[in-house]
Protein backbone atom coordinates (compact mmCIF):
# COMPACT_ATOMS: atom_id res chain seq x y z
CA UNK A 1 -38.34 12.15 3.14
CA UNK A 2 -36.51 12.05 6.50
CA UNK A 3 -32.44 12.31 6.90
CA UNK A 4 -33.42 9.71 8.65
CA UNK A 5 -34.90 7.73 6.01
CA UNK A 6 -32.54 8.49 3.53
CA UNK A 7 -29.83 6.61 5.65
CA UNK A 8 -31.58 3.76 6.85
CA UNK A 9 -34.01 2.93 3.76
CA UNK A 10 -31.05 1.13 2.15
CA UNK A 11 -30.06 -0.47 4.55
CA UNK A 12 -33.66 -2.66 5.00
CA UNK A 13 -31.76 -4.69 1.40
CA UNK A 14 -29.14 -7.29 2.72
CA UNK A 15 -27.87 -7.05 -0.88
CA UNK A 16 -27.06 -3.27 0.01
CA UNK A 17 -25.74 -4.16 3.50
CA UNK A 18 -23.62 -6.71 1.64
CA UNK A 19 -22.67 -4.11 -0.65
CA UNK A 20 -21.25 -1.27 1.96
CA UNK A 21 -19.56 -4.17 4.07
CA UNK A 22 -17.78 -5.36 1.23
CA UNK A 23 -16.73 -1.97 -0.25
CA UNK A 24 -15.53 -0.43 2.93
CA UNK A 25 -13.00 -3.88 4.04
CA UNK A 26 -11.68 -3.51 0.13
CA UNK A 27 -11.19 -0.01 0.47
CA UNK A 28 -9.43 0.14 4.01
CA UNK A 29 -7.27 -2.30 2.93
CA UNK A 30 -6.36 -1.08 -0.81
CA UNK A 31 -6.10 2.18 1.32
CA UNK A 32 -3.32 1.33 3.26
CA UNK A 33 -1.40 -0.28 0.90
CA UNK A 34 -1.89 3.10 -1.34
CA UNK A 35 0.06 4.73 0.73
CA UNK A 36 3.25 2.94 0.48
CA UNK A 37 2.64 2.60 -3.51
CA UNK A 38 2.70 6.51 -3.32
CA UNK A 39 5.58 6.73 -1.80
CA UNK A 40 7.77 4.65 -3.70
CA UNK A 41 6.01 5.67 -7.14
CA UNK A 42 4.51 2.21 -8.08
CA UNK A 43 0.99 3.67 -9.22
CA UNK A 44 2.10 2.34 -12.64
CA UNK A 45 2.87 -0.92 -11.49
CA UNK A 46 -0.86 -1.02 -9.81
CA UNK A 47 -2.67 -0.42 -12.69
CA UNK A 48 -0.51 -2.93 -14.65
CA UNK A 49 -1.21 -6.09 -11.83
CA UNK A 50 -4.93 -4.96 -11.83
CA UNK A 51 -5.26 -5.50 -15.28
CA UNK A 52 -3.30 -8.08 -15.72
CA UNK A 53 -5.59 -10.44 -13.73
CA UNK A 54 -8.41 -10.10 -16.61
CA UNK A 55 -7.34 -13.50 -18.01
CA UNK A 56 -7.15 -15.38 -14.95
CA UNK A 57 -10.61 -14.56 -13.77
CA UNK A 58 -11.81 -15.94 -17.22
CA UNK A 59 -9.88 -19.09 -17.06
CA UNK A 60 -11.17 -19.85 -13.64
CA UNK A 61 -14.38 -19.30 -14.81
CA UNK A 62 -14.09 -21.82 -17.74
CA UNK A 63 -12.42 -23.87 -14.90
CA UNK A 64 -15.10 -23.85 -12.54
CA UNK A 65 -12.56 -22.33 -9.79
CA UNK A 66 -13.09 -19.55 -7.46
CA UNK A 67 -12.50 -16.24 -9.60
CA UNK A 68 -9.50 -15.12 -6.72
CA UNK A 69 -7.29 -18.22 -7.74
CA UNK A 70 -7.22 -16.99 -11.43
CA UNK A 71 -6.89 -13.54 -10.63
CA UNK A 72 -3.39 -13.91 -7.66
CA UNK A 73 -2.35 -16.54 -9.84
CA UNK A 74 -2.04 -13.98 -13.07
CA UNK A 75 -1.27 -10.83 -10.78
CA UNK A 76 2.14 -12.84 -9.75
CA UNK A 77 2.52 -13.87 -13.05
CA UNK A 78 2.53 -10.21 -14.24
CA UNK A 79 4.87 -8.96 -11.58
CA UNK A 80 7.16 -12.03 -12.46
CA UNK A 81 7.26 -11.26 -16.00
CA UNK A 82 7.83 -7.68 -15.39
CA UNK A 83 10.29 -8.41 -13.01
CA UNK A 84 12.24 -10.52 -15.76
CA UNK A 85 11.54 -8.33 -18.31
CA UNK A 86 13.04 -5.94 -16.29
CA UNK A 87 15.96 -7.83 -15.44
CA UNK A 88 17.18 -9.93 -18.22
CA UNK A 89 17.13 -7.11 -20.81
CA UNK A 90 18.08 -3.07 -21.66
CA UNK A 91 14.04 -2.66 -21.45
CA UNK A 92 13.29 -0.19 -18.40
CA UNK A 93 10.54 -0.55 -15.69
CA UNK A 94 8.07 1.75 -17.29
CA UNK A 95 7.89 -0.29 -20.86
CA UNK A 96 8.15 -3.56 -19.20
CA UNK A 97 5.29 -2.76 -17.47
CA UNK A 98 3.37 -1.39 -20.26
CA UNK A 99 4.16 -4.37 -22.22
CA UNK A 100 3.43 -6.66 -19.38
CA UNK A 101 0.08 -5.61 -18.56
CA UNK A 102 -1.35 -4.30 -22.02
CA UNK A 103 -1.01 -7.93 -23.66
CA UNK A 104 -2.30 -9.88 -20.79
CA UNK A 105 -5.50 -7.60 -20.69
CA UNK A 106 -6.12 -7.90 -24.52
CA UNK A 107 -5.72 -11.65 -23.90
CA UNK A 108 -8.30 -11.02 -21.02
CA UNK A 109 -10.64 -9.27 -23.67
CA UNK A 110 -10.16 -11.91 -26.16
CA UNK A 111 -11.03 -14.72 -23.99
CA UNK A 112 -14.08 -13.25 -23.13
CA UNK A 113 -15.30 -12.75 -26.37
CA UNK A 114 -14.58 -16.27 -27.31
CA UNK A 115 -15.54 -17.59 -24.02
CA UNK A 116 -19.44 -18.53 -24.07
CA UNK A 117 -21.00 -18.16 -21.18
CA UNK A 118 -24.53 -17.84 -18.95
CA UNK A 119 -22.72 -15.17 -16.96
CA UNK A 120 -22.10 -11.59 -17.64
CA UNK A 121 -18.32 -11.25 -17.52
CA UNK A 122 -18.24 -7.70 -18.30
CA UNK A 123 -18.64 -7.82 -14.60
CA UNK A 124 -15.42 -8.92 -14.16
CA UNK A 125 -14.50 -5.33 -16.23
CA UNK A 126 -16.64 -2.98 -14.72
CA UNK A 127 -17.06 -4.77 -11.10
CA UNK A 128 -20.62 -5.82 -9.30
CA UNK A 129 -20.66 -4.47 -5.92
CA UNK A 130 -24.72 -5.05 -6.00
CA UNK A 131 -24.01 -8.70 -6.97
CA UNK A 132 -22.03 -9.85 -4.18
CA UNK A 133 -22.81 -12.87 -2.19
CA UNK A 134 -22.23 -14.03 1.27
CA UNK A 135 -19.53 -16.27 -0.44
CA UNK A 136 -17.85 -13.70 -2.16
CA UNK A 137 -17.82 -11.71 1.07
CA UNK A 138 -16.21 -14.11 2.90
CA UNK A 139 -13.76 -14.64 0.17
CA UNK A 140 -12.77 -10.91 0.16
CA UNK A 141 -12.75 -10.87 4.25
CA UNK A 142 -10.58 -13.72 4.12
CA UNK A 143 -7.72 -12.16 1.33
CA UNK A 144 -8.07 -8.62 2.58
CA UNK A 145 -7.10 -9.68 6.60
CA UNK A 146 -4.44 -11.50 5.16
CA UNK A 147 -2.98 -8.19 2.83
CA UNK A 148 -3.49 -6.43 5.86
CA UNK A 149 -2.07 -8.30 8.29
CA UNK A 150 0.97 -8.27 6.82
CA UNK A 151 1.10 -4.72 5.75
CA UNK A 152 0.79 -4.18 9.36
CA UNK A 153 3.26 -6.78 10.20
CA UNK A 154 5.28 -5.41 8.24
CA UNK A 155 4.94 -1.65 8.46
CA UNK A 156 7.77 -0.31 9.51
CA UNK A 157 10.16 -2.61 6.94
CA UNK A 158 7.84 -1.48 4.27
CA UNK A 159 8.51 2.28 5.61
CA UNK A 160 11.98 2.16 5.64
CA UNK A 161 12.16 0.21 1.99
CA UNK A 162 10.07 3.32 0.71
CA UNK A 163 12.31 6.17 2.28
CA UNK A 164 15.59 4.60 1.86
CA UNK A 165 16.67 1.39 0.62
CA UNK A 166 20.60 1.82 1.10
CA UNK A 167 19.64 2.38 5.17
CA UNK A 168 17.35 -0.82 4.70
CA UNK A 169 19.92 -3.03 3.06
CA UNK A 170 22.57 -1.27 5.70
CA UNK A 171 20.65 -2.58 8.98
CA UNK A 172 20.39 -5.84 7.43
CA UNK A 173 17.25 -6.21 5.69
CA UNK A 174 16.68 -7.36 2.19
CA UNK A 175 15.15 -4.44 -0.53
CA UNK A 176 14.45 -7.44 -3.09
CA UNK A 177 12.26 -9.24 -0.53
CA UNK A 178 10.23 -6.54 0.83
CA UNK A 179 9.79 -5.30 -2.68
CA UNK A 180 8.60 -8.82 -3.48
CA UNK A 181 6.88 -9.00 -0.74
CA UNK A 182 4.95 -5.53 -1.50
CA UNK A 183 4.37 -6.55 -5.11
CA UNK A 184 3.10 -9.86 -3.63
CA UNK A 185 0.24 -7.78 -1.35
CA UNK A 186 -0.45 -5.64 -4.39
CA UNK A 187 -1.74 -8.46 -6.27
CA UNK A 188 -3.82 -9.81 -3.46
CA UNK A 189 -5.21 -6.15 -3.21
CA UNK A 190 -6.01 -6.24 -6.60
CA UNK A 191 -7.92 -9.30 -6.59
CA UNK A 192 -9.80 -7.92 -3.15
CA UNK A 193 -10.96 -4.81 -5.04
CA UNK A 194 -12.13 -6.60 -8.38
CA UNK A 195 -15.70 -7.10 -7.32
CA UNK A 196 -16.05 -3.93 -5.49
CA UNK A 197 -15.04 -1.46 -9.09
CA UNK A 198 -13.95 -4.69 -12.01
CA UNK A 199 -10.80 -4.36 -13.23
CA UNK A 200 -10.22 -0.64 -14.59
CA UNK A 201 -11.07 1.27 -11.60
CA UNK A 202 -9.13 -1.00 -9.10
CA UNK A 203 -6.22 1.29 -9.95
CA UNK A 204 -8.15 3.90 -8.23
CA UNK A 205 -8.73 2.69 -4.97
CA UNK A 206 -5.12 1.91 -4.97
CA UNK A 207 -3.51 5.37 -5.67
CA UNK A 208 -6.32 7.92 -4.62
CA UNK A 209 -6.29 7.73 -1.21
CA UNK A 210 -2.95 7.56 -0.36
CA UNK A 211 -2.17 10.52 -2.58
CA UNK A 212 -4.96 12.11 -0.97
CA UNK A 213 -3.46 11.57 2.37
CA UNK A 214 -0.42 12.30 1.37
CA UNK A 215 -1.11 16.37 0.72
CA UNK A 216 -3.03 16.37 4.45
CA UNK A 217 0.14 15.65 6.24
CA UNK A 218 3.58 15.19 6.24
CA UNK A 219 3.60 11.81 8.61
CA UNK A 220 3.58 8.65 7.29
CA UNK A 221 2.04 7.55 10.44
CA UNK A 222 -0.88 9.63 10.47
CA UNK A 223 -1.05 8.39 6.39
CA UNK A 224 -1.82 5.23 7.55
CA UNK A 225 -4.45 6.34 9.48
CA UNK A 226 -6.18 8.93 7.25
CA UNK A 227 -6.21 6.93 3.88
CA UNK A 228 -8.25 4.25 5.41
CA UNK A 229 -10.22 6.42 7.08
CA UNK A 230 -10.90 8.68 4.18
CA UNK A 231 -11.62 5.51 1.51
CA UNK A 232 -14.12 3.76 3.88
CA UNK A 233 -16.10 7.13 3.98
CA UNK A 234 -16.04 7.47 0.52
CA UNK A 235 -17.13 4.15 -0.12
CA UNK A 236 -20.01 4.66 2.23
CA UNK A 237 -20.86 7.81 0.23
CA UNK A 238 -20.69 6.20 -3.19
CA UNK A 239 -22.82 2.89 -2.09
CA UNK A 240 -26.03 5.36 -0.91
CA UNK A 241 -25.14 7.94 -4.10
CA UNK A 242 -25.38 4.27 -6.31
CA UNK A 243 -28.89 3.39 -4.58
CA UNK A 244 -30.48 7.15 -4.25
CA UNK A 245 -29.50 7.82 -8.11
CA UNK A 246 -29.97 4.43 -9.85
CA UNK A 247 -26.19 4.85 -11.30
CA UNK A 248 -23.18 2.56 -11.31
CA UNK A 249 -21.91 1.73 -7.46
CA UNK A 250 -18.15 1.24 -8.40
CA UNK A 251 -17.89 4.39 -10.40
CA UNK A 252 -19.44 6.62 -7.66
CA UNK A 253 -17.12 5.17 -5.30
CA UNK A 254 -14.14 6.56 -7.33
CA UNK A 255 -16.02 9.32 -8.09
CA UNK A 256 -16.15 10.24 -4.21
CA UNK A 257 -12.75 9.36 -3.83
CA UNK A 258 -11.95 11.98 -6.90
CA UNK A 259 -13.98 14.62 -5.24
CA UNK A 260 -11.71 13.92 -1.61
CA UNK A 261 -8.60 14.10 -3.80
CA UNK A 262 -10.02 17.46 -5.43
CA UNK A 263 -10.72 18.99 -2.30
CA UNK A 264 -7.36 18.39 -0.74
CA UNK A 265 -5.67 19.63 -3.83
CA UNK A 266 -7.36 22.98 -3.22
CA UNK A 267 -7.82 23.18 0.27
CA UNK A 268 -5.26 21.12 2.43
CA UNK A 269 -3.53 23.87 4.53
CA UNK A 270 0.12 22.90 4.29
CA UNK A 271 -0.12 21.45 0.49
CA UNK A 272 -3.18 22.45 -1.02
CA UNK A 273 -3.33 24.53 -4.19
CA UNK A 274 -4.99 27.41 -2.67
CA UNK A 275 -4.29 26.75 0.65
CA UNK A 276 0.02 27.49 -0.09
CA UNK A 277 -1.56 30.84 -1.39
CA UNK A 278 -3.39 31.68 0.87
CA UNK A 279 -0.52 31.04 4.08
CA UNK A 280 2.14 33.06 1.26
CA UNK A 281 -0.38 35.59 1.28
CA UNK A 282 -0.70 36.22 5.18
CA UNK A 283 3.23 35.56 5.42
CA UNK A 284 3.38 39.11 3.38
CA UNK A 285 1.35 40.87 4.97
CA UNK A 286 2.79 40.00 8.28
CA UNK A 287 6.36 41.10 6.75
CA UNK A 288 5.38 44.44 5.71
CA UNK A 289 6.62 47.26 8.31
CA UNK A 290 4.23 48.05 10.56
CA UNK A 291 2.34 44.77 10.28
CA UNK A 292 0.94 43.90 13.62
């Protein structure tokens, strides 16, 4: 079989094209926002809202409402509870959030044991890339331009929140608002990434590719840029691993994403493991007398 072939055999399924369309707008835009949740050390608080929305898909299923209004309305939920939490007792962030996100996902699994149904809602756990419709596309397009339009609305606020809140609260802005306001997009990224990888693996998407990112450079401008670009390309190479191996399309997006991460780690110039010993390496040599 051609290279040739091997690329454009997949794409003769719309359920395919529907597939890599859909995974590379949830993974630009859960991309970008990674970035800023690396920065100001929320990958904790990702994984909590992304599991937290487990018992809001359910209940809009036994509703009859579109899965996304369950799932925002229990992502805010969490981040409201772990905000009070928080806030109204001598419990720190970390707990609160463990609390917060551990006993709304058990509630998640219990309603879905107890929840009969003609549908498979272990979907909802383990996403169903494969399974999307035109509907569901246009219900992702829809929440992911809104999460990115106001990330990039919004970018340089978010920036300055990240690198220092004292200067952000200094020139007049308000660090409870834009961290609101950041917590607000993380749930609606969330809820874009469900179908793509279910509920486990949307931490993922959120944290590896901005951390990936963040060991290629030292700009948080060229970030911005590069995690996007990175995640989409993954996605594109986990979607055609998925179809040429018969395996599961969510995981093999994260497992692409993992494989990035792995070779930055060893191999980015300024920050990768081998990479910093390699440049300490020459740096000796050069110093030794006589060195040209």
């Amino acid at each position: 079989m051609s290279p040739a072939d091997l690329l454009l055999e997949p794409l003769q399924y719309d359920f395919m094209v529907r597939a890599i369309v859909t995974t590379v707008i949830a993974a630009v835009v859960c991309a970008l926002l990674s970035c800023w949740l690396v920065l100001v050390g929320w990958s904790l608080m990702g994984d909590a809202v992304s599991h937290a929305v487990l018992p809001g898909v359910v209940l809009a299923y036994v509703l009859g409402a579109p899965f996304a209004v369950g799932a925002l309305v229990f992502g805010f939920l969490a981040v409201a509870l772990i905000g009070a939490i928080r806030g109204t007792s001598r419990v720190k962030e970390d707990a609160a959030i463990g609390i917060v996100f551990t006993t709304l996902f058990a509630l998640g699994l219990v309603l879905i044991s107890v929840t009969p149904s003609q549908t498979d809602l272990n979907h909802i756990i383990f996403g169903n890339i494969l399974g999307v419709s035109e509907a569901d596309l246009l219900q992702i397009a829809v929440l992911a331009a809104i999460a990115f339009s106001v990330l990039v609305v919004k970018r340089r606020d978010l920036t300055l929140y990240a690198f220092d809140r004292m200067h952000a609260h200094a020139i007049g802005l308000s660090p409870r608002f834009l961290g609101a306001l950041l917590l607000g997009v993380l749930a609606l990224t969330a809820v874009v990434a469900l179908q793509v990888v279910g509920v486990i693996l949307v931490v993922a998407m959120l944290i590896i590719p901005g951390a990936t990112a963040y060991l290629l450079t030292d700009r948080f401008g060229r970030m911005l840029v590069i995690a996007p670009a990175l995640s989409a390309a993954c996605s594109v190479v986990g979607i055609y691993l998925s179809y040429w191996l018969d395996a599961a399309s969510g995981g093999l997006v994260v497992v692409a994403q993992g494989a990035a991460f792995a070779v930055a780690y060893l191999f980015a110039p300024r920050h990768g493991l081998l990479g910093t010993r390699l440049a300490a390496g020459r740096r000796r040599i050069g110093s030794r007398p006589g060195a040209l």
